[in-house]
N, C-alpha and C. Protein backbone atom coordinates (compact mmCIF):
# COMPACT_ATOMS: atom_id res chain seq x y z
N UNK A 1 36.26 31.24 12.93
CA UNK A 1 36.78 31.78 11.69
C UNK A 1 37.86 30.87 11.11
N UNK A 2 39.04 30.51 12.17
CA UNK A 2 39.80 29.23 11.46
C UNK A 2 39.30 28.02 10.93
N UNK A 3 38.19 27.52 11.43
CA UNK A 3 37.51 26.86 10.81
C UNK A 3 36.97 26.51 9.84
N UNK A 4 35.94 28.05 9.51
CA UNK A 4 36.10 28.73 7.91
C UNK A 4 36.88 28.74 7.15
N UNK A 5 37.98 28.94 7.39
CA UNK A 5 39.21 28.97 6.67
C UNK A 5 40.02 27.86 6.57
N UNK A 6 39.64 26.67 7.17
CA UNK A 6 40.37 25.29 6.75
C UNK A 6 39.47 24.57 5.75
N UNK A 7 37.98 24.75 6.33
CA UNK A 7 37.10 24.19 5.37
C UNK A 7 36.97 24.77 4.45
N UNK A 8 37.19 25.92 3.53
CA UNK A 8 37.57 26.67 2.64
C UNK A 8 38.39 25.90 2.07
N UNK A 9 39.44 25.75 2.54
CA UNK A 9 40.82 25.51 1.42
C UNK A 9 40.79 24.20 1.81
N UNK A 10 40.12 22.89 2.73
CA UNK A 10 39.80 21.53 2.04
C UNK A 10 39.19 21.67 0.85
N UNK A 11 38.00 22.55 0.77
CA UNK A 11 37.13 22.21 -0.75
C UNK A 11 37.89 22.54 -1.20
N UNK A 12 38.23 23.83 -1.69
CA UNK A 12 39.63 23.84 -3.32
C UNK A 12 40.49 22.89 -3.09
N UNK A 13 41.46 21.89 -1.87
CA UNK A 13 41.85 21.04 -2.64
C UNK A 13 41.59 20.09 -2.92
N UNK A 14 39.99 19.52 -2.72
CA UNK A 14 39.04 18.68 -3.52
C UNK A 14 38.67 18.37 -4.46
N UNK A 15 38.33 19.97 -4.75
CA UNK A 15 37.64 20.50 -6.28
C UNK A 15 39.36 20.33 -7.05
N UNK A 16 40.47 20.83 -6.57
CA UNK A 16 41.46 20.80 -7.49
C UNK A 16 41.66 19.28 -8.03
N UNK A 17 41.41 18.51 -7.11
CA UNK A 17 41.63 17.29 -7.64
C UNK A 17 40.98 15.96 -8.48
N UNK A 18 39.59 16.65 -9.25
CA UNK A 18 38.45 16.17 -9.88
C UNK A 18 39.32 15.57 -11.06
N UNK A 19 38.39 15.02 -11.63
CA UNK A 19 38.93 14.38 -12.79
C UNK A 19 38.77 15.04 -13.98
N UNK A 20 39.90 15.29 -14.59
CA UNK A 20 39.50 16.53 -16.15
C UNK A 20 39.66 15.58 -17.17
N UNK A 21 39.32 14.55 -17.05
CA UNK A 21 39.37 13.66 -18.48
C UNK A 21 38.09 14.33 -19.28
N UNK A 22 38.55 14.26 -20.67
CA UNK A 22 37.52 14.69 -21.83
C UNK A 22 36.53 13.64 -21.89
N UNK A 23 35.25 14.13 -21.94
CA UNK A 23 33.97 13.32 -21.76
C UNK A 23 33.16 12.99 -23.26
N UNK A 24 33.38 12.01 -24.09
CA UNK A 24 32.59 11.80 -25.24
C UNK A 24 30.90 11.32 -25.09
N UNK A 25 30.19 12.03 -26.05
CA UNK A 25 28.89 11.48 -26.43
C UNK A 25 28.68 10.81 -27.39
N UNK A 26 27.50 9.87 -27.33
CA UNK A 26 27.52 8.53 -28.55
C UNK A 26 26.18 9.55 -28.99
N UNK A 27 26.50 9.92 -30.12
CA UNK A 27 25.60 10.77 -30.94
C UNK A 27 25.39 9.93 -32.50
N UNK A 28 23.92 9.37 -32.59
CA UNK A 28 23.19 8.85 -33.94
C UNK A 28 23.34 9.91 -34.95
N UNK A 29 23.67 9.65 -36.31
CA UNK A 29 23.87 10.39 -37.48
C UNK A 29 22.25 10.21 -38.30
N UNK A 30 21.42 11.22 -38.32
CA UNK A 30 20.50 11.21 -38.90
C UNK A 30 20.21 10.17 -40.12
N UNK A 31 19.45 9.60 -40.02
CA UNK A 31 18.43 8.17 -41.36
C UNK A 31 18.76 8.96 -42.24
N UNK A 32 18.50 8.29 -43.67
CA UNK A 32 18.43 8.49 -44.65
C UNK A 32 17.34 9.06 -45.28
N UNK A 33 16.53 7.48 -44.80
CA UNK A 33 14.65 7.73 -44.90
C UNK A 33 14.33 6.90 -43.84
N UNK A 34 12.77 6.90 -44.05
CA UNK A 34 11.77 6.59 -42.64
C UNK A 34 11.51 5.54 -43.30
N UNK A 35 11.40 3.94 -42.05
CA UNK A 35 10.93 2.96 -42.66
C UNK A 35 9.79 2.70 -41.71
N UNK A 36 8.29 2.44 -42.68
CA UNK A 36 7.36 2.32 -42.24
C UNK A 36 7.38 0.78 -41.65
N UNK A 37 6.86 1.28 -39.91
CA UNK A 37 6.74 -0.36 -39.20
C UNK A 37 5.01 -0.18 -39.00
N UNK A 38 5.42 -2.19 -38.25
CA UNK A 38 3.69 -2.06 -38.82
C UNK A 38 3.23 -2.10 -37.03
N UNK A 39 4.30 -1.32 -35.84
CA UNK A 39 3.74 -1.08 -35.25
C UNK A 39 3.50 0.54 -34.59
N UNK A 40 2.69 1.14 -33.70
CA UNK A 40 2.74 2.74 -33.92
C UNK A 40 3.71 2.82 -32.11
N UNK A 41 4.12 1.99 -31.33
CA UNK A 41 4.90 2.55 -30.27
C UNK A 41 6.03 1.23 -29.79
N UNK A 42 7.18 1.54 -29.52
CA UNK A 42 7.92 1.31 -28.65
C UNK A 42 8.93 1.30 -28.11
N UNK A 43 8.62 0.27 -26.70
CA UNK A 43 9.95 0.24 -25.61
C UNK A 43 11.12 -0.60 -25.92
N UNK A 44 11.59 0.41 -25.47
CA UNK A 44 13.83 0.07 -25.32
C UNK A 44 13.39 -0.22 -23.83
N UNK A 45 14.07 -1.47 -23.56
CA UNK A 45 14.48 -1.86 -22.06
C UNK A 45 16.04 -1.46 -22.28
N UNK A 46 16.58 -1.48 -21.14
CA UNK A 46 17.84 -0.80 -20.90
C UNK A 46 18.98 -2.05 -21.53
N UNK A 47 19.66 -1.82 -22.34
CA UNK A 47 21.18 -2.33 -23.09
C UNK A 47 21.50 -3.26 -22.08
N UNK A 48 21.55 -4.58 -22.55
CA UNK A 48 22.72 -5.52 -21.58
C UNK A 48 24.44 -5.15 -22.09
N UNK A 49 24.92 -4.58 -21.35
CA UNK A 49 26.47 -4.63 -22.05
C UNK A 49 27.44 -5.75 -21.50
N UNK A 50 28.71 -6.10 -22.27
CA UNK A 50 29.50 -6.56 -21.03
C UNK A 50 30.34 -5.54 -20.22
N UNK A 51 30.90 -6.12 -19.32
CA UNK A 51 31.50 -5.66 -18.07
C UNK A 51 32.20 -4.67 -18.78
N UNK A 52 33.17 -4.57 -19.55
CA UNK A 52 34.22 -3.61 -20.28
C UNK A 52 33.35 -2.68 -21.08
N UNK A 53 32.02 -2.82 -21.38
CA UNK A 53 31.63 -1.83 -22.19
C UNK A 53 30.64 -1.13 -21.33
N UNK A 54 30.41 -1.72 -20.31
CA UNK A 54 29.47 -0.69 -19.15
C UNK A 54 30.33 0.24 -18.21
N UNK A 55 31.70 0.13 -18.44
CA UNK A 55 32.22 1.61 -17.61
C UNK A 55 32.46 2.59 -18.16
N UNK A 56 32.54 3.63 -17.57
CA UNK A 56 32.90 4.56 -18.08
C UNK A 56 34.17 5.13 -18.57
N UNK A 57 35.46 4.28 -18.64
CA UNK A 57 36.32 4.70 -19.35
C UNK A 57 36.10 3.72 -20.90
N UNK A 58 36.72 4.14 -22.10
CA UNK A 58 36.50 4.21 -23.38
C UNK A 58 37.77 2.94 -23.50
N UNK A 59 36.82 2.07 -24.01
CA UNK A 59 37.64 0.45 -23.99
C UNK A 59 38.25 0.27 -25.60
N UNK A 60 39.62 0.19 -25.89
CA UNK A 60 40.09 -0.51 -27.05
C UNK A 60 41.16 -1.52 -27.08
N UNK A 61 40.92 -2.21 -28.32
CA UNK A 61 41.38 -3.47 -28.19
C UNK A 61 42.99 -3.11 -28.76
N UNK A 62 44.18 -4.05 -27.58
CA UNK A 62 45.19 -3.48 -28.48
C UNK A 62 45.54 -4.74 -29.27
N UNK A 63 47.10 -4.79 -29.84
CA UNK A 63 47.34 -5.44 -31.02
C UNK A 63 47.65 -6.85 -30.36
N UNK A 64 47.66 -6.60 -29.28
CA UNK A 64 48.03 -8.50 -28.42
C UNK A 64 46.10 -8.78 -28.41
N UNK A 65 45.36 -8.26 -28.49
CA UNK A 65 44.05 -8.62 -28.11
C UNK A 65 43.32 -8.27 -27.33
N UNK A 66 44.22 -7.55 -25.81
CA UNK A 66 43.80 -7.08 -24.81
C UNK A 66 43.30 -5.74 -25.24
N UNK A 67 42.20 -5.82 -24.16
CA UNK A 67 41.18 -4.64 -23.88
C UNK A 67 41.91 -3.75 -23.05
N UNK A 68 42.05 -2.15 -23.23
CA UNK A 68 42.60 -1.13 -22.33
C UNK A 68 41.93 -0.24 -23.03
N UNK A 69 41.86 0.23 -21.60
CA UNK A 69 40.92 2.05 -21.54
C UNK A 69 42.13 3.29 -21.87
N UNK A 70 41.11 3.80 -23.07
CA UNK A 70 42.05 5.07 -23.83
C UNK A 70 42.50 6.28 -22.53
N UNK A 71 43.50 6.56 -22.40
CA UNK A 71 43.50 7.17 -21.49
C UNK A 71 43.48 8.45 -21.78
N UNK A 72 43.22 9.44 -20.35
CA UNK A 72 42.45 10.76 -20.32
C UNK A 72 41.35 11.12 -21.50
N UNK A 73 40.27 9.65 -21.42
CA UNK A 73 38.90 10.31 -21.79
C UNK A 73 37.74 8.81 -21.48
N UNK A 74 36.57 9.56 -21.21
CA UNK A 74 35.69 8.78 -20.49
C UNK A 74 34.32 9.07 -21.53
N UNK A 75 33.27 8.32 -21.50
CA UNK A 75 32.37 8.10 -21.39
C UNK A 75 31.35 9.12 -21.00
N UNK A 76 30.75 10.46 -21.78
CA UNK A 76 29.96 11.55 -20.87
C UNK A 76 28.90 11.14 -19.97
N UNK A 77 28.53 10.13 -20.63
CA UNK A 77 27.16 9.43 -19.45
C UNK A 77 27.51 7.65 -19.64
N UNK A 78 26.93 7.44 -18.52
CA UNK A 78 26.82 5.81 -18.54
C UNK A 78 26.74 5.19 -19.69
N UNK A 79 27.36 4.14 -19.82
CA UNK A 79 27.16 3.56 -21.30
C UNK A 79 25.99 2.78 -21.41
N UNK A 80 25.45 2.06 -20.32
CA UNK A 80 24.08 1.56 -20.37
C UNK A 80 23.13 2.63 -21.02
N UNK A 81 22.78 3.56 -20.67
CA UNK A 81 22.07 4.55 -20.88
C UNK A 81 22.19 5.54 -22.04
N UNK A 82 23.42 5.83 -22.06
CA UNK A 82 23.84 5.92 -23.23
C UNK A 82 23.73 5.22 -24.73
N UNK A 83 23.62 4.01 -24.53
CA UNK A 83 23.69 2.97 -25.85
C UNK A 83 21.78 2.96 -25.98
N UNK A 84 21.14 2.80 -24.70
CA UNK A 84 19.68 2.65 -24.66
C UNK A 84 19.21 4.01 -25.12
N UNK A 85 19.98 5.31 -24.72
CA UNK A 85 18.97 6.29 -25.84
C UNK A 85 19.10 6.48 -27.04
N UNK A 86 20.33 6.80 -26.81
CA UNK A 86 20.52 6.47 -29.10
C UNK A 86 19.99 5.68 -29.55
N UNK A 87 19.86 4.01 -29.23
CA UNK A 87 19.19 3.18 -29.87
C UNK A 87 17.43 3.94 -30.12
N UNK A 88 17.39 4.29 -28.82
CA UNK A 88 15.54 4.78 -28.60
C UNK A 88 15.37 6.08 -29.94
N UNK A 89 16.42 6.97 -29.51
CA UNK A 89 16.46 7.87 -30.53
C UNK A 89 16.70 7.58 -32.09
N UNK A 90 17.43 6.86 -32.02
CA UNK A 90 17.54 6.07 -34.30
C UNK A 90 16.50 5.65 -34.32
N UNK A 91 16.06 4.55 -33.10
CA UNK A 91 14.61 4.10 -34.06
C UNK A 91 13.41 5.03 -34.26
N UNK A 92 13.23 5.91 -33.38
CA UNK A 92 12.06 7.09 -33.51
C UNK A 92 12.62 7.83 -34.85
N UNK A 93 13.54 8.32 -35.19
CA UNK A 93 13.98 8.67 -36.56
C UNK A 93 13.85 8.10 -37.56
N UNK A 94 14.31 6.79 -37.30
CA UNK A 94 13.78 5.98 -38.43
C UNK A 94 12.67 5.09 -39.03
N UNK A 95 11.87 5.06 -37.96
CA UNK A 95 10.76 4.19 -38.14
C UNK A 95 9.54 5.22 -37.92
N UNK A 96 8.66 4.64 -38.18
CA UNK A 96 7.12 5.45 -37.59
C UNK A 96 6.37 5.74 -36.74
N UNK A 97 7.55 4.64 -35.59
CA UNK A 97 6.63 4.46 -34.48
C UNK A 97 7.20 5.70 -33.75
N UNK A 98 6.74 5.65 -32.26
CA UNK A 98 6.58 6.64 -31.05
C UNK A 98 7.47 5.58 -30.40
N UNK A 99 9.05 6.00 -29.87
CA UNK A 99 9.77 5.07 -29.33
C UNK A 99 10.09 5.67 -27.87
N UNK A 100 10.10 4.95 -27.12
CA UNK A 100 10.65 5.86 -25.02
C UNK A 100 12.18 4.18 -24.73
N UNK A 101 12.93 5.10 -23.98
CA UNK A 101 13.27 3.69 -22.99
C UNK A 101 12.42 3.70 -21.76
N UNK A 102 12.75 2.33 -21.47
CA UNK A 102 12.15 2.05 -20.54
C UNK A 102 12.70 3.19 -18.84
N UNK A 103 11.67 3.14 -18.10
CA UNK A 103 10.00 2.54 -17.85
C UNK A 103 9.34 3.53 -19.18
N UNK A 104 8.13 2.87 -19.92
CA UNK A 104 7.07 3.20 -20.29
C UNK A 104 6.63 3.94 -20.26
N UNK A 105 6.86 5.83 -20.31
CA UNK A 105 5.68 6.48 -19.59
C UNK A 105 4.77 6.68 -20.06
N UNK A 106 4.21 6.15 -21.12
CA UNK A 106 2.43 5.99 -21.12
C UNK A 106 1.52 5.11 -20.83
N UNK A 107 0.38 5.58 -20.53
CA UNK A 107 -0.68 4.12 -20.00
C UNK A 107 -0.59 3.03 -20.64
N UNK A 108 -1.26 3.23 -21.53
CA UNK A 108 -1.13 1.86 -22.64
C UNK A 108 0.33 1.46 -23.10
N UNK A 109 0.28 -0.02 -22.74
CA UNK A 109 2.00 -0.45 -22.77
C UNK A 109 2.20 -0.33 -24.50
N UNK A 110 3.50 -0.22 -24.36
CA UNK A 110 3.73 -0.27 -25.97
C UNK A 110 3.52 -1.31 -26.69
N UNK A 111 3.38 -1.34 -28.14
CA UNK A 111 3.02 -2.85 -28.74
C UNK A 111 4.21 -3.67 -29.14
N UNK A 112 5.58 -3.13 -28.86
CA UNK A 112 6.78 -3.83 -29.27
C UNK A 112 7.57 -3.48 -27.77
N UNK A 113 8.19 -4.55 -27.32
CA UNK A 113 9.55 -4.22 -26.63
C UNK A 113 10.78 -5.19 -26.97
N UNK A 114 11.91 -4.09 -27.04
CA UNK A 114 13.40 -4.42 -27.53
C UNK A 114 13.89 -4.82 -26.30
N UNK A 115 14.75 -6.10 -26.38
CA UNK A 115 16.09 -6.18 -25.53
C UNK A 115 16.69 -6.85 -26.12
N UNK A 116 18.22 -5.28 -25.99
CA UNK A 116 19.33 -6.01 -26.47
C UNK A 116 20.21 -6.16 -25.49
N UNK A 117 20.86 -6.97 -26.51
CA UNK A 117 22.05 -7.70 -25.46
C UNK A 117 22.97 -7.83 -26.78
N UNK A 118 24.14 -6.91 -25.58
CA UNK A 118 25.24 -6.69 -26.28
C UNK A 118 26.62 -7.71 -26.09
N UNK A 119 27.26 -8.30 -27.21
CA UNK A 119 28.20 -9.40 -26.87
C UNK A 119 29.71 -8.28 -26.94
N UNK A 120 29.85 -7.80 -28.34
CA UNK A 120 31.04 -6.92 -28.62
C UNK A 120 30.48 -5.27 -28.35
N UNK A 121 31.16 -4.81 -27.99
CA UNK A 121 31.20 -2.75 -28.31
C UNK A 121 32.62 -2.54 -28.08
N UNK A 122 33.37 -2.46 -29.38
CA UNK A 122 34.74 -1.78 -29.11
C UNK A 122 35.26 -1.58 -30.67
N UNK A 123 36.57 -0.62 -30.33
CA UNK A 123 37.45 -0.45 -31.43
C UNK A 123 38.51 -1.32 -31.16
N UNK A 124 38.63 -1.76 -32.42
CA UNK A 124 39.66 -2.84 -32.71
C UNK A 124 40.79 -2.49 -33.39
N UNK A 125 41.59 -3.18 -33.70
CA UNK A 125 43.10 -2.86 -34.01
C UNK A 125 43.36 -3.01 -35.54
N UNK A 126 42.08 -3.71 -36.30
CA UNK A 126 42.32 -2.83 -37.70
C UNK A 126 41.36 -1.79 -38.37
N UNK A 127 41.06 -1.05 -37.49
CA UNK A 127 40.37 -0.08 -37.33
C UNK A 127 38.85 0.00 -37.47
N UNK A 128 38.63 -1.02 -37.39
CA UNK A 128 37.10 -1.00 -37.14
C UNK A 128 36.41 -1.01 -35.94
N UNK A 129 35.46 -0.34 -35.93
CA UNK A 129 34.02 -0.26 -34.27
C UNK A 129 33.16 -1.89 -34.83
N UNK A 130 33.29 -2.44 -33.81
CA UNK A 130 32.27 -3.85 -33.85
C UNK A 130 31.14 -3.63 -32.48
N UNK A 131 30.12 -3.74 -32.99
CA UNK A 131 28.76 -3.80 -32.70
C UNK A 131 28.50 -5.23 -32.73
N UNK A 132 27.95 -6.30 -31.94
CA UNK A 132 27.11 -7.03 -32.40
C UNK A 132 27.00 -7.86 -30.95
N UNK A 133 25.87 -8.82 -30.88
CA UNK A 133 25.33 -9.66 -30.12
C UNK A 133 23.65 -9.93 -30.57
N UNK A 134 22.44 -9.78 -29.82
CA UNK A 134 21.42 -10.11 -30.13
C UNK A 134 20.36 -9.33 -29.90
N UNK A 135 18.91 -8.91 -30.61
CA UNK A 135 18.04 -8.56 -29.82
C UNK A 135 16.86 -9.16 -29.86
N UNK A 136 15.66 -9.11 -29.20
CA UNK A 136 14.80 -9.75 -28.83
C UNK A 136 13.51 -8.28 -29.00
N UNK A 137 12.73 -9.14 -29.77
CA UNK A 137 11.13 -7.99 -30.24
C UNK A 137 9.93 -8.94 -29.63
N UNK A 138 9.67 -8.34 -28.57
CA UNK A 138 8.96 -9.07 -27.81
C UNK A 138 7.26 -7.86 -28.30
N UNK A 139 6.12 -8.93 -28.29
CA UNK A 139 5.08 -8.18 -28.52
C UNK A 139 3.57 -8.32 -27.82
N UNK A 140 3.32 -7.59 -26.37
CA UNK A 140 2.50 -8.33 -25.58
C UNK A 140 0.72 -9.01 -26.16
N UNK A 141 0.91 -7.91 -26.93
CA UNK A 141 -0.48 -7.69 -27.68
C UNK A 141 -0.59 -8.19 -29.02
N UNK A 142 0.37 -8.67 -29.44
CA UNK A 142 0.72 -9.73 -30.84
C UNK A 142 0.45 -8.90 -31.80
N UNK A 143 0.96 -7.36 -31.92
CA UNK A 143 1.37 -6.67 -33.08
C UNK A 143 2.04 -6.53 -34.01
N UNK A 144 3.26 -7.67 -33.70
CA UNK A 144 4.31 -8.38 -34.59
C UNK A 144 4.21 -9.70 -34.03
N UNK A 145 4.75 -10.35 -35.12
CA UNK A 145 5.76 -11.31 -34.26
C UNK A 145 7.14 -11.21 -33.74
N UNK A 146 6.86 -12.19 -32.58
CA UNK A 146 7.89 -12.10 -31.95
C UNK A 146 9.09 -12.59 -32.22
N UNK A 147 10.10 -12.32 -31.98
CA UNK A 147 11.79 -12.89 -32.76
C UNK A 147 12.94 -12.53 -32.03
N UNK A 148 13.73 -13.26 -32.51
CA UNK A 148 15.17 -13.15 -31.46
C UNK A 148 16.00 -13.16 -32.98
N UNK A 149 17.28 -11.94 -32.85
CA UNK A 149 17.80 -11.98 -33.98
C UNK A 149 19.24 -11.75 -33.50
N UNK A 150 20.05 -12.19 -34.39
CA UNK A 150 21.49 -11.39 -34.41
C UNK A 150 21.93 -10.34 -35.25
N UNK A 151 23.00 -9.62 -34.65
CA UNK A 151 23.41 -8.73 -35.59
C UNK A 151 25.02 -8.57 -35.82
N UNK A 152 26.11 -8.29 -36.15
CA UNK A 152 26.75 -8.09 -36.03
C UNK A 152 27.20 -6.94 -37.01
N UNK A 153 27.52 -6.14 -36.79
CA UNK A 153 27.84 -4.50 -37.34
C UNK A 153 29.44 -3.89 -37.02
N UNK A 154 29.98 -4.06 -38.15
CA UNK A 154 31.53 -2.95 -38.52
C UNK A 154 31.35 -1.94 -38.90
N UNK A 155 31.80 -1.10 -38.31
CA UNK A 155 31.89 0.37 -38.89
C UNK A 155 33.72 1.28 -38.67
N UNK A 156 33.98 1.73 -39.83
CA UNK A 156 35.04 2.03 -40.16
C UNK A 156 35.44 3.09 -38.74
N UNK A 157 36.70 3.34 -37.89
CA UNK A 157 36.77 4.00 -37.29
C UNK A 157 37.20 5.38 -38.03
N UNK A 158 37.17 6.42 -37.72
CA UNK A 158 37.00 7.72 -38.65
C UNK A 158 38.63 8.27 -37.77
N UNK A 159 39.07 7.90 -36.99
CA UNK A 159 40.13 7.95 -36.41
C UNK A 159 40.46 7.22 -34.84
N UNK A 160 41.32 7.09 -34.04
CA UNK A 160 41.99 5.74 -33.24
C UNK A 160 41.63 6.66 -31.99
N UNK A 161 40.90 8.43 -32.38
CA UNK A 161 40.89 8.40 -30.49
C UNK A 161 39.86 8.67 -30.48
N UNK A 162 39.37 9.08 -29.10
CA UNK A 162 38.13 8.91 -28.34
C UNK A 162 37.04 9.46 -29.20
N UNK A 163 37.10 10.43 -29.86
CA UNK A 163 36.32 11.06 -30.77
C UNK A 163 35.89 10.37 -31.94
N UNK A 164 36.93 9.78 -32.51
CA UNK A 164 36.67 8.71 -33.41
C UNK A 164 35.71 7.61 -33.29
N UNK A 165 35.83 7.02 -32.24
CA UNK A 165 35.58 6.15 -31.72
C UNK A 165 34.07 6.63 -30.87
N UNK A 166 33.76 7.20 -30.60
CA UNK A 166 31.83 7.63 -30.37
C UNK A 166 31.61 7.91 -31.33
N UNK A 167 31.93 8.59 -32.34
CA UNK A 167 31.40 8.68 -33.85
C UNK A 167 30.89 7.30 -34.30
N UNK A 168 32.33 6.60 -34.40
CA UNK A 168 31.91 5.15 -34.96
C UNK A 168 30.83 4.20 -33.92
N UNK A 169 30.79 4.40 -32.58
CA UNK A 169 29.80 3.90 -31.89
C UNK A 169 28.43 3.94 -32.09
N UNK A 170 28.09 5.94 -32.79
CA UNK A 170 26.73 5.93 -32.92
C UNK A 170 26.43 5.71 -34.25
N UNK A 171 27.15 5.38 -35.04
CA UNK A 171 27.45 5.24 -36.21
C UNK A 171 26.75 3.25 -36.10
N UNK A 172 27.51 2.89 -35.59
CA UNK A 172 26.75 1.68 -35.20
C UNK A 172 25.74 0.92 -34.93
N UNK A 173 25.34 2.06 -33.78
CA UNK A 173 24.22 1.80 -33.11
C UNK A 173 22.55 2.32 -34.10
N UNK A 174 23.03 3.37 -35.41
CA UNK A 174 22.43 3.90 -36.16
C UNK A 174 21.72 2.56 -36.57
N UNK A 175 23.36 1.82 -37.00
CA UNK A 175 22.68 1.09 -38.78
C UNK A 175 22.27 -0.43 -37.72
N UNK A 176 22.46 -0.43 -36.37
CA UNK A 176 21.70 -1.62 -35.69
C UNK A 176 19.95 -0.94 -35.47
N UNK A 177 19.88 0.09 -35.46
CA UNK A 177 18.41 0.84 -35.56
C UNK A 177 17.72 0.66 -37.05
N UNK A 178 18.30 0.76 -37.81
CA UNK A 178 17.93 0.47 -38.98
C UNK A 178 17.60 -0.62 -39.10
N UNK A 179 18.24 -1.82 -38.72
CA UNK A 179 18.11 -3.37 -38.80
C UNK A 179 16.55 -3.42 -37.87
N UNK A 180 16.76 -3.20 -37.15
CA UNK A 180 15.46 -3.46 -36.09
C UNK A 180 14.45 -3.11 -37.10
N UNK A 181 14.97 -1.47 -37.44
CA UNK A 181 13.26 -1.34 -38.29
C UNK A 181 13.44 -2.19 -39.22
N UNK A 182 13.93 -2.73 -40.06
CA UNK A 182 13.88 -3.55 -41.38
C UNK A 182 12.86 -4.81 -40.62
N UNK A 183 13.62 -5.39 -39.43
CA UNK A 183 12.60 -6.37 -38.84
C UNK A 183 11.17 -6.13 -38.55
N UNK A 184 11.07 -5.17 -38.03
CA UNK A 184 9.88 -4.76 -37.75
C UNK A 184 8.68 -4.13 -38.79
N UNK A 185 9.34 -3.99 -39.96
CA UNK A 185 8.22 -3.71 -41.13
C UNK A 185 8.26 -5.34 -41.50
N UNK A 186 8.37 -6.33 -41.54
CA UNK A 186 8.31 -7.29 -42.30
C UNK A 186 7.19 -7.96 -41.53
């Protein structure tokens, strides 16, 4: 029974000691309109980020230049994964096609695959979210051509904390979905 009763009150002071930081989601702001691509499916391979933008605490730049994590708030899910479904999700909104991240789950491989690779993801110190580095439209079955592009994307921060700042992320990641489809109808 003492036993019970120590291992009892280890877990509560376990559980007391979790982390209560506020958890943000990178949520895409619905298209405008649908841009017709000229292919009907595809794959998101998973986001290259850098090191500061793949953890889970919420990275901004201060006024010396340095990168520091906003404190008491994190990241609700991985940012890899995170940045790879929104992207998956804007482009299925915005384009015509049938978009998954990767793995693939249908038989037939898709006729487009994305990889991006991310150089910047942060808020900066005159208030803008910067987006940009490169992506790559790879096409096994030669449904497009294939291309390597850059992007680089500002978006106004809507305010300096954590909330602000996933707004302006998916806000980002929107109008880099948009770009893709613009590539991909041409």
């Amino acid at each position: 029974m003492v036993r019970l009763i120590n291992s009892l009150c280890l877990a509560l002071v376990l559980a007391a000691c979790g982390d209560n930081s506020a958890r943000y989601l990178i949520d895409t702001p619905a298209p405008a309109a649908r841009i017709p691509v000229r292919v009907s499916t595809i794959e998101v391979l998973d986001a290259k980020l850098p090191a500061y933008a793949s953890a889970l605490e919420v990275p901004v730049q201060s006024e010396g230049g340095a990168l520091q994590n906003l404190g008491g708030a994190i990241w609700g899910d991985d940012p890899v994964r995170a940045v790879t479904v929104a992207l998956s999700r804007s482009l299925e909104e915005t384009t015509t096609a049938k978009v998954a991240a990767e793995p693939w789950p249908l038989s037939t491989p898709a006729q487009a695959v994305l990889d991006l690779r991310v150089e910047r993801m942060l808020a900066r110190t005159d208030g803008q979210f910067e987006l940009s580095g490169q992506y790559a439209i790879a096409s096994p079955d030669g449904a497009v051509r294939e291309r390597l592009e850059r992007f680089d994307i500002l978006v106004p921060l809507p305010s300096s904390d954590a909330a602000g700042i996933s707004t302006a992320a998916g806000r980002a990641i929107a109008k880099l979905g948009e770009q893709i489809a613009r590539t991909l109808a041409r």
